[in-house]
N, C-alpha and C. Protein backbone atom coordinates (compact mmCIF):
# COMPACT_ATOMS: atom_id res chain seq x y z
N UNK A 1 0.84 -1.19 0.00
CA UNK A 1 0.00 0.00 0.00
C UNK A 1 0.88 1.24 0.00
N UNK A 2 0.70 2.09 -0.52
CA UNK A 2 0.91 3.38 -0.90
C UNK A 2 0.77 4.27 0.17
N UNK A 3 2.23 4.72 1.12
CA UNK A 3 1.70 5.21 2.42
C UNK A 3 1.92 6.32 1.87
N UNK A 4 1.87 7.45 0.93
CA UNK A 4 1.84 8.78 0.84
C UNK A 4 0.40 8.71 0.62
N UNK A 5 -0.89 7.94 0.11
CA UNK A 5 -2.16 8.41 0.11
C UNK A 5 -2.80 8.28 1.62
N UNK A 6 -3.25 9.27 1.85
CA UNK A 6 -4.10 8.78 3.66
C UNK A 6 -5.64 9.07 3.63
N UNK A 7 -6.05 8.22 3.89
CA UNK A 7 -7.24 8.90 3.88
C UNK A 7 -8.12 9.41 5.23
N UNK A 8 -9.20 10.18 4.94
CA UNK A 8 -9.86 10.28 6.37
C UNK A 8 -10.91 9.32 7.18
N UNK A 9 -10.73 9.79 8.21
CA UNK A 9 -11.89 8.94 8.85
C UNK A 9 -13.17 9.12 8.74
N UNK A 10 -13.40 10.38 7.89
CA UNK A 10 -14.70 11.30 7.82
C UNK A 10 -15.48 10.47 6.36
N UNK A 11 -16.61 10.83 6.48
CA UNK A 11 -17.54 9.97 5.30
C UNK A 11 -18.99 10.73 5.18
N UNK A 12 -19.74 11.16 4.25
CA UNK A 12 -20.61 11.45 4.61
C UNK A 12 -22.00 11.53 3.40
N UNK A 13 -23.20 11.19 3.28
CA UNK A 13 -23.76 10.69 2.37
C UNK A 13 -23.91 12.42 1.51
N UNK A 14 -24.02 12.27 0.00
CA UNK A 14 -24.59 13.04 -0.81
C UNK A 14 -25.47 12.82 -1.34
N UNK A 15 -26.42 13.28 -1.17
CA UNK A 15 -28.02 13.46 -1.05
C UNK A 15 -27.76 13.76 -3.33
N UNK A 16 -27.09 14.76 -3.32
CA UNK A 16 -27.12 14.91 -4.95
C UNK A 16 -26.69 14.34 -5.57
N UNK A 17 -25.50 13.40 -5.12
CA UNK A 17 -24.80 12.33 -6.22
C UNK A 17 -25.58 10.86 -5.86
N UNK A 18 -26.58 10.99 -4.66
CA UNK A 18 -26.29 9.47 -4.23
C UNK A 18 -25.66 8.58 -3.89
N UNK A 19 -24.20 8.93 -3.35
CA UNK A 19 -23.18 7.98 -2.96
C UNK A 19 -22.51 8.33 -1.92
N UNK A 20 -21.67 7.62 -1.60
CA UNK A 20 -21.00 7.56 0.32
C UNK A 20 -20.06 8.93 -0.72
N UNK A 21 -19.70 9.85 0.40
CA UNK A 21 -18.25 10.77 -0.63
C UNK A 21 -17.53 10.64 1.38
N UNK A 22 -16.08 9.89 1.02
CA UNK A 22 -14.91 10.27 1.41
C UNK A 22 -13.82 10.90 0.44
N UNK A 23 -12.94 10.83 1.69
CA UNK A 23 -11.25 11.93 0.92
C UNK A 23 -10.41 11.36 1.59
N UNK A 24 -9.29 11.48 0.36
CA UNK A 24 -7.68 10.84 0.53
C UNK A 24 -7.39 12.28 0.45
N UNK A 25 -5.74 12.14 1.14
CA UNK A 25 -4.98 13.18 0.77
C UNK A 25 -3.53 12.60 0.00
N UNK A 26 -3.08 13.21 -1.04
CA UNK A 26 -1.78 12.44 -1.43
C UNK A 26 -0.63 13.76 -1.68
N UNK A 27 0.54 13.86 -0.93
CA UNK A 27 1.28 14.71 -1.34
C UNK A 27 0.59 16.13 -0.54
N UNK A 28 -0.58 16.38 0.17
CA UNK A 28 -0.70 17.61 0.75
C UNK A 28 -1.90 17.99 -0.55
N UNK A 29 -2.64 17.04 -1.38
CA UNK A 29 -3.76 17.66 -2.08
C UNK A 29 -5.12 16.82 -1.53
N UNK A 30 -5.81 17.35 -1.53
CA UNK A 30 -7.25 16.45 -0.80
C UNK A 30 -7.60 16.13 -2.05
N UNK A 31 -8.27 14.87 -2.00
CA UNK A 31 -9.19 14.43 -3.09
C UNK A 31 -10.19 13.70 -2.63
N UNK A 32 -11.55 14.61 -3.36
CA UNK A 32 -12.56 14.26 -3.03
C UNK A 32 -13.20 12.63 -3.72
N UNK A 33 -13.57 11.73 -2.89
CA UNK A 33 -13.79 10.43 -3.47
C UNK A 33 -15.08 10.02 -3.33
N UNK A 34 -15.85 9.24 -3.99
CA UNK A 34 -17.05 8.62 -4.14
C UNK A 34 -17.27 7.18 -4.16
N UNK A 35 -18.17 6.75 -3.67
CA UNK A 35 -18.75 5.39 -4.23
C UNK A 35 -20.46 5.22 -4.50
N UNK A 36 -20.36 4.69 -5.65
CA UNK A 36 -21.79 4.79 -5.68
C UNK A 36 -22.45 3.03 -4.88
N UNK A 37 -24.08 3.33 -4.93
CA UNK A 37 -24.25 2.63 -4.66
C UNK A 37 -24.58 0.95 -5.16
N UNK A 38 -24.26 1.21 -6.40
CA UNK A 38 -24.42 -0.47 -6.99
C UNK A 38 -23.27 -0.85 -6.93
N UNK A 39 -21.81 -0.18 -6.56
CA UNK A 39 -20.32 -0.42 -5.89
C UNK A 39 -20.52 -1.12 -4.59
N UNK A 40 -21.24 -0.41 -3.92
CA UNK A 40 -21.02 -0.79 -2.36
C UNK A 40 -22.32 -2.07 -2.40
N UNK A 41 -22.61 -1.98 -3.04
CA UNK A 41 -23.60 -2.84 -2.91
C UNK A 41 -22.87 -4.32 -3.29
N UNK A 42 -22.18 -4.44 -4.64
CA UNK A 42 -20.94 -5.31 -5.09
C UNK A 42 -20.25 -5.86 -4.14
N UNK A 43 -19.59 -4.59 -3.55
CA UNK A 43 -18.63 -5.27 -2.59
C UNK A 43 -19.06 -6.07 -1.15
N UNK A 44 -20.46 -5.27 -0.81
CA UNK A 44 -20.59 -5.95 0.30
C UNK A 44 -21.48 -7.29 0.45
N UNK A 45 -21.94 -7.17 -0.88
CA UNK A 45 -23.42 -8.23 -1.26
C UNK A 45 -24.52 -8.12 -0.21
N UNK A 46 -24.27 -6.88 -0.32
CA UNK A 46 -26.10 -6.42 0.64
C UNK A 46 -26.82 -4.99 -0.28
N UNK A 47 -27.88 -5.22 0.31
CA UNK A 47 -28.83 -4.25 -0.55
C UNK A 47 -28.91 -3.58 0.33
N UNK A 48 -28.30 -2.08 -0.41
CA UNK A 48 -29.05 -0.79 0.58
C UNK A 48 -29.95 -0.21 0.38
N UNK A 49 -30.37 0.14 1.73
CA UNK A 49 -32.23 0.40 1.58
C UNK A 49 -31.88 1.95 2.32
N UNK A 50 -30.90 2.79 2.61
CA UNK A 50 -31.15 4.02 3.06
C UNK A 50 -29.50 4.46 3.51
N UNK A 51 -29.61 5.83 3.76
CA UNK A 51 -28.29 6.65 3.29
C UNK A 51 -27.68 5.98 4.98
N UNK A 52 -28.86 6.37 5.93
CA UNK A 52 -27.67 5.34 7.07
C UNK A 52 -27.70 4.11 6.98
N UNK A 53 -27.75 3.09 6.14
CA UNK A 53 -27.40 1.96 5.74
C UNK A 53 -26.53 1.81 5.16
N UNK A 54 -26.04 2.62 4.50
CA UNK A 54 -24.62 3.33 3.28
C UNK A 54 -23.90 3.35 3.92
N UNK A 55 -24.01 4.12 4.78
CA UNK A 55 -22.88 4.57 5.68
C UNK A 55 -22.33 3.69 6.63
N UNK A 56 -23.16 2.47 6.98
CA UNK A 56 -22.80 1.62 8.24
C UNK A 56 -21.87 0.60 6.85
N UNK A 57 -22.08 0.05 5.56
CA UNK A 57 -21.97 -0.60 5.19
C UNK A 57 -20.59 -0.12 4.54
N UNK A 58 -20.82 1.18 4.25
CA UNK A 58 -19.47 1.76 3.71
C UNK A 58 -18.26 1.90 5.08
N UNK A 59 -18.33 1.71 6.12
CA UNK A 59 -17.77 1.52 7.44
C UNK A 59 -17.46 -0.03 7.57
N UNK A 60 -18.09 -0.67 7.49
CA UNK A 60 -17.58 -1.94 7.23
C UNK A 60 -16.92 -2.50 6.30
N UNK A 61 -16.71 -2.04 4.83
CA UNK A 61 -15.87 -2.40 4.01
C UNK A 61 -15.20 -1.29 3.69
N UNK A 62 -14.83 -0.41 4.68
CA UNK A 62 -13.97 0.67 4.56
C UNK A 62 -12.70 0.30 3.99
N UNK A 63 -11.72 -0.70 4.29
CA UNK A 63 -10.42 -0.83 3.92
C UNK A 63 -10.36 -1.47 2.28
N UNK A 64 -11.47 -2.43 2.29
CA UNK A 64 -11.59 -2.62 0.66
C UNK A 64 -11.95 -1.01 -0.46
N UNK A 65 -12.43 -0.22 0.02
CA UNK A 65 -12.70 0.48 -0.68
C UNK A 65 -12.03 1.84 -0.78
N UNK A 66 -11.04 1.48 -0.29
CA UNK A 66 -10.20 2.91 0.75
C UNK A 66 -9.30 2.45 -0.92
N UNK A 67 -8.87 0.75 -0.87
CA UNK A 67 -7.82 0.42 -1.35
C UNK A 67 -8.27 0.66 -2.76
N UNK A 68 -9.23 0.40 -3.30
CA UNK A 68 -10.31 0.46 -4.45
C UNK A 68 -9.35 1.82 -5.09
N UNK A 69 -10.04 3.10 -4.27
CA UNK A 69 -9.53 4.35 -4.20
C UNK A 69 -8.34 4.31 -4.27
N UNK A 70 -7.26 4.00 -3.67
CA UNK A 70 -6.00 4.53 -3.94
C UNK A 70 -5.54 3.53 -5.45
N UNK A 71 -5.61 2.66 -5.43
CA UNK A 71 -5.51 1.87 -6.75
C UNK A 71 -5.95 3.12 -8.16
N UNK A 72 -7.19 3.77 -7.88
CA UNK A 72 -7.54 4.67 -8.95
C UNK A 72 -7.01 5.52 -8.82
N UNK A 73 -6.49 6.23 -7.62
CA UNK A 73 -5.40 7.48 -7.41
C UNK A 73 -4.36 7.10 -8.21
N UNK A 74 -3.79 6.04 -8.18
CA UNK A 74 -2.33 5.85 -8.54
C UNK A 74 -2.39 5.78 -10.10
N UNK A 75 -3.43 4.95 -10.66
CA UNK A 75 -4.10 4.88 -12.13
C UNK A 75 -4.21 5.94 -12.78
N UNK A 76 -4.13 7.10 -11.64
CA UNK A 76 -4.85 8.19 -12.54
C UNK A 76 -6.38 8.22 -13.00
N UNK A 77 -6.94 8.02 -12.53
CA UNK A 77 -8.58 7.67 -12.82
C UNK A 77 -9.27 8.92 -12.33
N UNK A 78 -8.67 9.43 -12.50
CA UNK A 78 -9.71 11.08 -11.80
C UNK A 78 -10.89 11.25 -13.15
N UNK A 79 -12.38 11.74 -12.58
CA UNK A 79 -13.27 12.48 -13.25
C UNK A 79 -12.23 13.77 -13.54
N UNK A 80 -13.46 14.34 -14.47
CA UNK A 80 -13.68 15.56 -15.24
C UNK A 80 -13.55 16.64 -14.15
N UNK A 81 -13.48 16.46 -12.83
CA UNK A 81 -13.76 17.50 -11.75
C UNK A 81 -12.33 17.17 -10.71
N UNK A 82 -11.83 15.99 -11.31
CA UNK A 82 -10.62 15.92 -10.08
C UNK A 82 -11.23 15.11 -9.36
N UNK A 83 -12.06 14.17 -8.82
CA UNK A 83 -12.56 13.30 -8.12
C UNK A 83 -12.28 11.82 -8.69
N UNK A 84 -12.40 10.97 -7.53
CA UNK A 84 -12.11 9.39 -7.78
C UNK A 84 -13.48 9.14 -7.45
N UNK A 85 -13.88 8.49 -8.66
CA UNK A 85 -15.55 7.49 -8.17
C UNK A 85 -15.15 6.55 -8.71
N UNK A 86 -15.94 5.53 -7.51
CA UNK A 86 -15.83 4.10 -7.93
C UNK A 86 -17.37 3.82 -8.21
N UNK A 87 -17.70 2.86 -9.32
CA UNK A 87 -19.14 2.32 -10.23
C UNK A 87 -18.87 1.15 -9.49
């Protein structure tokens, strides 16, 4: 693992994108990150039925998806806006 990316402990649902949004920092730049929900749903093989269900579930497979994220940091996989979303 890539100890210059860190990410936070912070997580919090977006009501406008529909998806969990955490942040890495790499080098002293924040990057804002996403997962949607047919991702988290993938990874955890549960169906979410509500944004605090997201959030408990995105807490539980936090380290798979942390890693998800830095894998696309390192790829270079940024959106059009500078953000990492994972589908």
């Amino acid at each position: 693992m890539n100890q210059s990316v860190i990410f936070s402990d912070v997580q919090y649902w977006c009501d406008e994108t529909q998806q969990v949004c955490f942040s890495a920092q790499l080098s002293g730049l924040l990057i804002e990150c996403f997962i949607s929900l047919p991702a988290l749903e993938k990874i955890s093989a549960q169906t979410i039925v509500d944004s605090h269900n997201a959030l408990d579930v995105f807490t539980q497979y936090r380290f798979d998806i942390e890693e998800l994220a830095e894998n696309a940091i390192e790829d270079d996989r940024y959106d059009e806006q500078g953000r990492i979303v994972i589908f």
